[in-house]
PDB file of N, CA and C in Angstrom:
ATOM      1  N   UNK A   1     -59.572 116.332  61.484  1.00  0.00           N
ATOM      2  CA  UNK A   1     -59.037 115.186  60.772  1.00  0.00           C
ATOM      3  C   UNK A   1     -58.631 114.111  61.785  1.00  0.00           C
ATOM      4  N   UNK A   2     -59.055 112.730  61.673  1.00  0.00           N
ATOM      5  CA  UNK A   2     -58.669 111.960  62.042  1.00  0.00           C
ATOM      6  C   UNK A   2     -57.690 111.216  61.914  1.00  0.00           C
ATOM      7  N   UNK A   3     -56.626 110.898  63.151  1.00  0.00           N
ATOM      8  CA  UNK A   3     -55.389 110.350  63.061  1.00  0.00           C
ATOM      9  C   UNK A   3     -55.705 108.877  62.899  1.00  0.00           C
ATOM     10  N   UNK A   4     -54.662 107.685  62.070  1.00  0.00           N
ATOM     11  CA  UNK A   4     -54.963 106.528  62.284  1.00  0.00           C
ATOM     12  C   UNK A   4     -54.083 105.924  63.530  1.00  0.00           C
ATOM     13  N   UNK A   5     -54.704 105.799  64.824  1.00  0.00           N
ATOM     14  CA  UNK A   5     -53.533 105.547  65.750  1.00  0.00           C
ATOM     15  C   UNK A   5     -54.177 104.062  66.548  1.00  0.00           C
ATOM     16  N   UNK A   6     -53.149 103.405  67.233  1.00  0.00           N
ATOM     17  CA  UNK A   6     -53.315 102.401  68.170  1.00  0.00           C
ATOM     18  C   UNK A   6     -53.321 102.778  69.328  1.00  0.00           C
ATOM     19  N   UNK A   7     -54.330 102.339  70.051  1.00  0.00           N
ATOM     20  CA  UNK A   7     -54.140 103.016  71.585  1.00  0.00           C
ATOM     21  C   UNK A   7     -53.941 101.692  72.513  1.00  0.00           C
ATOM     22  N   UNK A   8     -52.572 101.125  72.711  1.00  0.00           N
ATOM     23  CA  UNK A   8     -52.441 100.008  74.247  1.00  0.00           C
ATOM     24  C   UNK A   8     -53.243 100.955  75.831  1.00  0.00           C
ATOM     25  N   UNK A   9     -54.212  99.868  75.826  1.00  0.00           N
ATOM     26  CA  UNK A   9     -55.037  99.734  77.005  1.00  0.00           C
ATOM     27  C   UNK A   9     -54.396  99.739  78.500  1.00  0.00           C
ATOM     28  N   UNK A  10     -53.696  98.796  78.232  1.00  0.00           N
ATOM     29  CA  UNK A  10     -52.874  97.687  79.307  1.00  0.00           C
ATOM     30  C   UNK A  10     -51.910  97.104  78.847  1.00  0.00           C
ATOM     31  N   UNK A  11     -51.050  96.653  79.664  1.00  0.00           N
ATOM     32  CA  UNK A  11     -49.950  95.709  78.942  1.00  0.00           C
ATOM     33  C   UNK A  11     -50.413  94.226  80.153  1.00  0.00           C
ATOM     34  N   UNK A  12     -50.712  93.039  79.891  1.00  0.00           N
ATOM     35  CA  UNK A  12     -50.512  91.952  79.925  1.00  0.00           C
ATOM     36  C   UNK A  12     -49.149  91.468  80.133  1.00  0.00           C
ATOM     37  N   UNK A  13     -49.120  90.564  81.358  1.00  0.00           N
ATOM     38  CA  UNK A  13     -47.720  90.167  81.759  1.00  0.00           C
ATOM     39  C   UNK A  13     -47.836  88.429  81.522  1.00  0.00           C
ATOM     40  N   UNK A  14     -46.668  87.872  81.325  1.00  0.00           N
ATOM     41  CA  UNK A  14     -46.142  86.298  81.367  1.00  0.00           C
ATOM     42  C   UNK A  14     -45.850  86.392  82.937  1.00  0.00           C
ATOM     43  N   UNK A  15     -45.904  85.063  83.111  1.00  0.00           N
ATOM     44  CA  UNK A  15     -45.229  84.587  84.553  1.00  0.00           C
ATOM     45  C   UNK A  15     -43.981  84.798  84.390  1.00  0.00           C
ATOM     46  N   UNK A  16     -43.538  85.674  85.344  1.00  0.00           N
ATOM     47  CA  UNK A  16     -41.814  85.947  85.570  1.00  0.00           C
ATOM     48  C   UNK A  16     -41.606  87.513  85.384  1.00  0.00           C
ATOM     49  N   UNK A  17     -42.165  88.268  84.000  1.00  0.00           N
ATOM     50  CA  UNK A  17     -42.356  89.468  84.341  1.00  0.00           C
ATOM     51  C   UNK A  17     -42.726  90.654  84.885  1.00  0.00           C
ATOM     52  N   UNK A  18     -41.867  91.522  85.434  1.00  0.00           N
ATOM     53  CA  UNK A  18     -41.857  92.295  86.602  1.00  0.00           C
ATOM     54  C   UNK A  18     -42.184  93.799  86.087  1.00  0.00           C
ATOM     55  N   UNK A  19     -42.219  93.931  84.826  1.00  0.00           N
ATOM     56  CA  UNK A  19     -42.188  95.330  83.586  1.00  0.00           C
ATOM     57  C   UNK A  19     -42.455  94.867  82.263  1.00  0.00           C
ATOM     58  N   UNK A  20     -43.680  95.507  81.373  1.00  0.00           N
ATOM     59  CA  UNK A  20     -43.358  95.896  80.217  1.00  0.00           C
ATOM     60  C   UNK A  20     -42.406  95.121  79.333  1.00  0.00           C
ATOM     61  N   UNK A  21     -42.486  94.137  78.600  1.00  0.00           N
ATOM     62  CA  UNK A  21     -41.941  94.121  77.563  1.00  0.00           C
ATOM     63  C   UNK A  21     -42.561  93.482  76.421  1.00  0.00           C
ATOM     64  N   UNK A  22     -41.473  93.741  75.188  1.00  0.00           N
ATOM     65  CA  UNK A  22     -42.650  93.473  73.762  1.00  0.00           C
ATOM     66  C   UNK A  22     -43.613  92.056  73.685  1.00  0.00           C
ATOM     67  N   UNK A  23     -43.143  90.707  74.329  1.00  0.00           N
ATOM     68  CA  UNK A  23     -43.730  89.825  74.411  1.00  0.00           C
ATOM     69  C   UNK A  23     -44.794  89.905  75.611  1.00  0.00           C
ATOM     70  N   UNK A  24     -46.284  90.204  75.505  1.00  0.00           N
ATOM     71  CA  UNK A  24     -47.025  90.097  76.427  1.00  0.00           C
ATOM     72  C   UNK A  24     -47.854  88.329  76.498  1.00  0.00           C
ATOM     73  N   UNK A  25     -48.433  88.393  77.490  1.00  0.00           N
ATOM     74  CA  UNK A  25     -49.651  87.092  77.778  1.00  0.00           C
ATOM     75  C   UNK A  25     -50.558  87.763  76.864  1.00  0.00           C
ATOM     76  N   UNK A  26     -51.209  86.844  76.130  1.00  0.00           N
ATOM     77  CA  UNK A  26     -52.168  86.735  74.913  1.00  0.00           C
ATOM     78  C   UNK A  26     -53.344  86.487  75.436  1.00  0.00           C
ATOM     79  N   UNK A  27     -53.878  86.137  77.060  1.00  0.00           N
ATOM     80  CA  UNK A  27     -54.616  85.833  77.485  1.00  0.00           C
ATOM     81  C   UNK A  27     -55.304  87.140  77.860  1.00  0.00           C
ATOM     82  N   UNK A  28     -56.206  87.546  77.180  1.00  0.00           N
ATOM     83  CA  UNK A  28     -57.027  89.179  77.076  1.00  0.00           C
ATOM     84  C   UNK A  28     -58.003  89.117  76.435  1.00  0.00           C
ATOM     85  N   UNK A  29     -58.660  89.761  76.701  1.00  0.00           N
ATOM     86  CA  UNK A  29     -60.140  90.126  75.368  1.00  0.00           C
ATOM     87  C   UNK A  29     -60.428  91.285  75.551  1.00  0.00           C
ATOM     88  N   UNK A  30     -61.252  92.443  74.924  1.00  0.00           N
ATOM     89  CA  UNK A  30     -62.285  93.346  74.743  1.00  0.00           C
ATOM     90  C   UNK A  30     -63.592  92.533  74.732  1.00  0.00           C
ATOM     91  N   UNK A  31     -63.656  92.113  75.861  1.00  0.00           N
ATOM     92  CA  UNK A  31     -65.494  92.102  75.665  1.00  0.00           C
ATOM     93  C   UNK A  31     -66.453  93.045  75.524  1.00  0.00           C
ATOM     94  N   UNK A  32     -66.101  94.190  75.571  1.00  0.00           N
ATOM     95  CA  UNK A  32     -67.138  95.365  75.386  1.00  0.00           C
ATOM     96  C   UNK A  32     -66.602  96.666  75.549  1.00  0.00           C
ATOM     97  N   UNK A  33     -66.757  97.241  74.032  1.00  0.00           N
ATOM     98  CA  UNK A  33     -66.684  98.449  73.640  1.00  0.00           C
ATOM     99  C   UNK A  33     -67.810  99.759  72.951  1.00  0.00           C
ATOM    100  N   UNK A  34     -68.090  99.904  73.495  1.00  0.00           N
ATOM    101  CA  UNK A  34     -69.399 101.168  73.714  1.00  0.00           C
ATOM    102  C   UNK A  34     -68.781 102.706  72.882  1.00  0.00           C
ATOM    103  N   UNK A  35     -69.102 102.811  71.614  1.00  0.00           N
ATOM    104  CA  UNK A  35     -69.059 104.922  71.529  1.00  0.00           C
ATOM    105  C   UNK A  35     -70.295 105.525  71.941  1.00  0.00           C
ATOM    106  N   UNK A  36     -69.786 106.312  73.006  1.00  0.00           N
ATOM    107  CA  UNK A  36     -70.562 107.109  73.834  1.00  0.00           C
ATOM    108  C   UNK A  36     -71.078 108.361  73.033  1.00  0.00           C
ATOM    109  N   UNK A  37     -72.354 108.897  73.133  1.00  0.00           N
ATOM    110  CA  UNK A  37     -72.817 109.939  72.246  1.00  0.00           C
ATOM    111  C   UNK A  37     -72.268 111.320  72.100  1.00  0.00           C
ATOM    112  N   UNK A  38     -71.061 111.643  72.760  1.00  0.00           N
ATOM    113  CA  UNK A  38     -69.957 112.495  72.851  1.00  0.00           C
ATOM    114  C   UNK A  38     -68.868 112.031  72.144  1.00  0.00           C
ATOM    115  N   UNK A  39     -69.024 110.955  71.576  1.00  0.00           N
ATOM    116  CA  UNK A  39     -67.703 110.151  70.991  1.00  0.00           C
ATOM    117  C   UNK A  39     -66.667 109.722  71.715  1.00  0.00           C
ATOM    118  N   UNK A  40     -66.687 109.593  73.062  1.00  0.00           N
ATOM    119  CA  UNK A  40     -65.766 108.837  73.853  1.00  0.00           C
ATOM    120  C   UNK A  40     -65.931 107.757  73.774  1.00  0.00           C
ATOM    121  N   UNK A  41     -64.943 106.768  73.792  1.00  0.00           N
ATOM    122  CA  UNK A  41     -65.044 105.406  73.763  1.00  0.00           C
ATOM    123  C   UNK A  41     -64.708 104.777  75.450  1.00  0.00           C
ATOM    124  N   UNK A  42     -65.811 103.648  75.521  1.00  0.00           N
ATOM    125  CA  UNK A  42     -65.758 103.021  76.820  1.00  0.00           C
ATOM    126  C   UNK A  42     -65.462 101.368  76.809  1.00  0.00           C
ATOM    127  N   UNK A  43     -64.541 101.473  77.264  1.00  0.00           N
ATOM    128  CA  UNK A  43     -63.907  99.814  77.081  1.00  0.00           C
ATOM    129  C   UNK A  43     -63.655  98.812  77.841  1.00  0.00           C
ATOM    130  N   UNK A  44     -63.892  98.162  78.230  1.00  0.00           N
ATOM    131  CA  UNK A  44     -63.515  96.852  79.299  1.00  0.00           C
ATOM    132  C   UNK A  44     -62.800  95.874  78.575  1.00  0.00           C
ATOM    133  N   UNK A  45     -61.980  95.325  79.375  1.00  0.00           N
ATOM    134  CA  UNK A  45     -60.802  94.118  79.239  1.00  0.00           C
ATOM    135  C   UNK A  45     -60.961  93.380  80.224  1.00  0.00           C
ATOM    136  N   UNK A  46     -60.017  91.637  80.209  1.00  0.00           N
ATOM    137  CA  UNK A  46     -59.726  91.474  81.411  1.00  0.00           C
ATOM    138  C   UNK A  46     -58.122  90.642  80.686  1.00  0.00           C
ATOM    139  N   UNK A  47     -57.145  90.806  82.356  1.00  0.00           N
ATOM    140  CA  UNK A  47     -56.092  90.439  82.310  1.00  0.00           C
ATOM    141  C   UNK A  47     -55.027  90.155  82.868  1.00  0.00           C
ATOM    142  N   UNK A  48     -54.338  89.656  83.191  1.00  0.00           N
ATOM    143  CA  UNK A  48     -53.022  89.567  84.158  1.00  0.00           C
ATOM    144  C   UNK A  48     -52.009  90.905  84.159  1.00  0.00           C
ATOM    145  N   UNK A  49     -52.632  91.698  85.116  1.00  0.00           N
ATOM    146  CA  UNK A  49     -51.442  93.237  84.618  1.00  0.00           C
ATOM    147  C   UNK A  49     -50.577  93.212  85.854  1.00  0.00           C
ATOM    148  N   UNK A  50     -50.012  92.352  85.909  1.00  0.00           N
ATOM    149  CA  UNK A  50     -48.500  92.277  86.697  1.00  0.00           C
ATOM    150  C   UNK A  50     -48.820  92.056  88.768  1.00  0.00           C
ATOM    151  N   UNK A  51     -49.551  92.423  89.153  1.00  0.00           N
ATOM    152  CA  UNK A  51     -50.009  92.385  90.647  1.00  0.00           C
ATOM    153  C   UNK A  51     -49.619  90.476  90.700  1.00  0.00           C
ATOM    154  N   UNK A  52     -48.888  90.416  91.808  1.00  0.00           N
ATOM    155  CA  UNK A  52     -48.777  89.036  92.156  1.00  0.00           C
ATOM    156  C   UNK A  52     -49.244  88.477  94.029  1.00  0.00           C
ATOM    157  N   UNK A  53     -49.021  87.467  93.771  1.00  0.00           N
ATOM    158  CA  UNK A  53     -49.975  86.744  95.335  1.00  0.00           C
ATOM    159  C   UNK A  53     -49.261  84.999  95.223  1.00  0.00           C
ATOM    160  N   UNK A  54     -49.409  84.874  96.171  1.00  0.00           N
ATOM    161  CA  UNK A  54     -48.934  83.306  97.004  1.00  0.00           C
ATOM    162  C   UNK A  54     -50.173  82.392  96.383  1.00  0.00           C
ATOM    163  N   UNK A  55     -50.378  81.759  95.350  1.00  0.00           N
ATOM    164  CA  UNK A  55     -51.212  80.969  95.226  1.00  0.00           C
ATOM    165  C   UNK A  55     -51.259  79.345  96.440  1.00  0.00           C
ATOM    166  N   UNK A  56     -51.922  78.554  96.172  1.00  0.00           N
ATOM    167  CA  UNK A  56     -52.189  77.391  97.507  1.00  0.00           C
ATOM    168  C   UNK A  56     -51.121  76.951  97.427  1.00  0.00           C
ATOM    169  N   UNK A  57     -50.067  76.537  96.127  1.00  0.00           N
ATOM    170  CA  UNK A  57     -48.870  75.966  96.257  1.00  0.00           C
ATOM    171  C   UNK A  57     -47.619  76.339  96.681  1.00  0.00           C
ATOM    172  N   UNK A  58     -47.934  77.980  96.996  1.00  0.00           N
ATOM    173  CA  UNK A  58     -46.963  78.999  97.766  1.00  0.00           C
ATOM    174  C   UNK A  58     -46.155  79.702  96.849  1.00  0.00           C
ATOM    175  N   UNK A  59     -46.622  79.143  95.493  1.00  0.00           N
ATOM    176  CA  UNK A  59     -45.833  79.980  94.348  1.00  0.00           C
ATOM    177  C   UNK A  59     -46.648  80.931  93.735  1.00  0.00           C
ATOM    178  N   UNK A  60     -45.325  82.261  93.462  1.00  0.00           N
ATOM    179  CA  UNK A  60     -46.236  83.640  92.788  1.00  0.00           C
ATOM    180  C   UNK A  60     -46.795  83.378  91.713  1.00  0.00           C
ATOM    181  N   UNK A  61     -48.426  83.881  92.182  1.00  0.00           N
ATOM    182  CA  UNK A  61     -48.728  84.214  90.357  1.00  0.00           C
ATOM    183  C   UNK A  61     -49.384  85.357  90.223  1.00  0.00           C
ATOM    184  N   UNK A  62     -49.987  85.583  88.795  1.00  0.00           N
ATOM    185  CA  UNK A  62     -50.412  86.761  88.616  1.00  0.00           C
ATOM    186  C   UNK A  62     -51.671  86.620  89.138  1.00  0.00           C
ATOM    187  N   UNK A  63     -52.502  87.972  89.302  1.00  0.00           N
ATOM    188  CA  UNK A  63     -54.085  88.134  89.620  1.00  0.00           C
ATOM    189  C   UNK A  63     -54.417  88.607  88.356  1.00  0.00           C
ATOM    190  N   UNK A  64     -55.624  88.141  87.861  1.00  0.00           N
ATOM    191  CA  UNK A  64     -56.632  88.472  87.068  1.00  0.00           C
ATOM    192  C   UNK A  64     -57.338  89.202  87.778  1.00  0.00           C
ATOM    193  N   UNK A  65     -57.638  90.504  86.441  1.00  0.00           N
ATOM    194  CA  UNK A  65     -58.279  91.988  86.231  1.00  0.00           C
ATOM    195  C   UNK A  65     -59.198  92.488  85.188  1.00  0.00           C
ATOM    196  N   UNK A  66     -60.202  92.561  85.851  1.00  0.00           N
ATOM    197  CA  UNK A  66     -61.106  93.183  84.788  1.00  0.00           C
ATOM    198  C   UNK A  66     -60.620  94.937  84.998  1.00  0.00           C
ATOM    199  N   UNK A  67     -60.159  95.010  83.809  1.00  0.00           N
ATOM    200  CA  UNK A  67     -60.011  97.087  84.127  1.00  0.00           C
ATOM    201  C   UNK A  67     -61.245  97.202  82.705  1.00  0.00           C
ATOM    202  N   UNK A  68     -61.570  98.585  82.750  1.00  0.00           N
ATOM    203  CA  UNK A  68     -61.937  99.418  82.154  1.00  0.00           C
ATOM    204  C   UNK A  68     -61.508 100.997  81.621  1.00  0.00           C
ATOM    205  N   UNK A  69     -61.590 101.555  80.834  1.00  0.00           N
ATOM    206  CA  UNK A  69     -61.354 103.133  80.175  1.00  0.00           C
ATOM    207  C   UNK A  69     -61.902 103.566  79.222  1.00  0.00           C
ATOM    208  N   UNK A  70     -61.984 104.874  79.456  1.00  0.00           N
ATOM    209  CA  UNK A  70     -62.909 105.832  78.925  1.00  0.00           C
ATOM    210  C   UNK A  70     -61.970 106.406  77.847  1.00  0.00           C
ATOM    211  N   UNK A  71     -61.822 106.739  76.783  1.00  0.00           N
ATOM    212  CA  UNK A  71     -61.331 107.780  75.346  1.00  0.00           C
ATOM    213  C   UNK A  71     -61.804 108.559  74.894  1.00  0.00           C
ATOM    214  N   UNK A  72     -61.474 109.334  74.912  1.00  0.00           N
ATOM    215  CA  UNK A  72     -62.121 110.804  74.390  1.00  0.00           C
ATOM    216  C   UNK A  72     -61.246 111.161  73.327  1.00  0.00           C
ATOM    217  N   UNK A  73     -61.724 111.166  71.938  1.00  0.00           N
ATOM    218  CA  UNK A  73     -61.087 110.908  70.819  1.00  0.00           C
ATOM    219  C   UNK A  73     -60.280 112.062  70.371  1.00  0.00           C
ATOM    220  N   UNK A  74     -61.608 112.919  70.959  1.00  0.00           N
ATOM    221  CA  UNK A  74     -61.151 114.558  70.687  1.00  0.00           C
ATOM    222  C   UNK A  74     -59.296 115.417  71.392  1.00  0.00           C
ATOM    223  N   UNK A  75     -59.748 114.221  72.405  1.00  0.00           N
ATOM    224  CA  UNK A  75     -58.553 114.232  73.589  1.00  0.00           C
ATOM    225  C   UNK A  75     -57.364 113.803  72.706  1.00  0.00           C
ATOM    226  N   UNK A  76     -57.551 112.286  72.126  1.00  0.00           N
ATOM    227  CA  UNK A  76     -56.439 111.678  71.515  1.00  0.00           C
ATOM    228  C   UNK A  76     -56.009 112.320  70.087  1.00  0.00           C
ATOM    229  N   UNK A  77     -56.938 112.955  69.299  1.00  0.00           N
ATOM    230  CA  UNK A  77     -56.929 113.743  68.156  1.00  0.00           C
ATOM    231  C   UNK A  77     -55.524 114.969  68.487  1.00  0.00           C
ATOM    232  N   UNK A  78     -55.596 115.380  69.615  1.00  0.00           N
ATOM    233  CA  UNK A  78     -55.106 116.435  70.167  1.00  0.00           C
ATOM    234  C   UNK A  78     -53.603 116.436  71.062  1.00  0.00           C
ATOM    235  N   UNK A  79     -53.753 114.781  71.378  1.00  0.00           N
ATOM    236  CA  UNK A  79     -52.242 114.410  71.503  1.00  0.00           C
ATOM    237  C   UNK A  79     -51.450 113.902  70.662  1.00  0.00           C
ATOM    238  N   UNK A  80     -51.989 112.808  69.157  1.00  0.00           N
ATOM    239  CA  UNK A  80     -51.245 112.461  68.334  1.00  0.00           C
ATOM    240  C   UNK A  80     -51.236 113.894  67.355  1.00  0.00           C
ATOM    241  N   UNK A  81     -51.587 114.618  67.568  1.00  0.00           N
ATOM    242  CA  UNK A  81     -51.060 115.728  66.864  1.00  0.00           C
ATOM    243  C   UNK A  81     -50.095 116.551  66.938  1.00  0.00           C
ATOM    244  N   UNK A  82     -49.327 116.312  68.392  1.00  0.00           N
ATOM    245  CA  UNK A  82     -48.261 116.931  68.661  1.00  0.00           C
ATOM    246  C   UNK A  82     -46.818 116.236  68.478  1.00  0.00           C
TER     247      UNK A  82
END
């Protein structure tokens, strides 16, 4: 039986945040999500996930990230069940 669940990828940061919190940067996409013939799901994003750097004006900002992950449903079936 299948659970109906949300799975956060990543959390997306604003300028200034240092952690996690409920207001993220909206600046994200799923450009590509693949079910693999095992039923794992393969996903790519891209996003600001908190890593910072000296931009030319000497002020911090975030780096943009393409991440990716793999789901294995069977996997997640097996943790929202507990």
């Amino acid at each position: 039986m299948r659970a109906n669940i949300r799975i956060k990828i990543a959390h997306t940061y604003l300028d200034g945040q240092t952690a996690p919190e409920p207001v993220a940067n909206g600046d994200t996409g799923y450009c590509g999500n693949i079910v693999l013939e095992d039923g794992t799901i393969f996903t790519c994003t891209y996003g600001r996930f908190g890593d910072t750097y000296q931009n030319q004006e000497g002020k911090s900002a975030l780096r943009t990230y393409i991440a990716s992950r793999r789901i294995n449903l069977a996997v997640t079936d097996r943790l929202a069940a507990k």
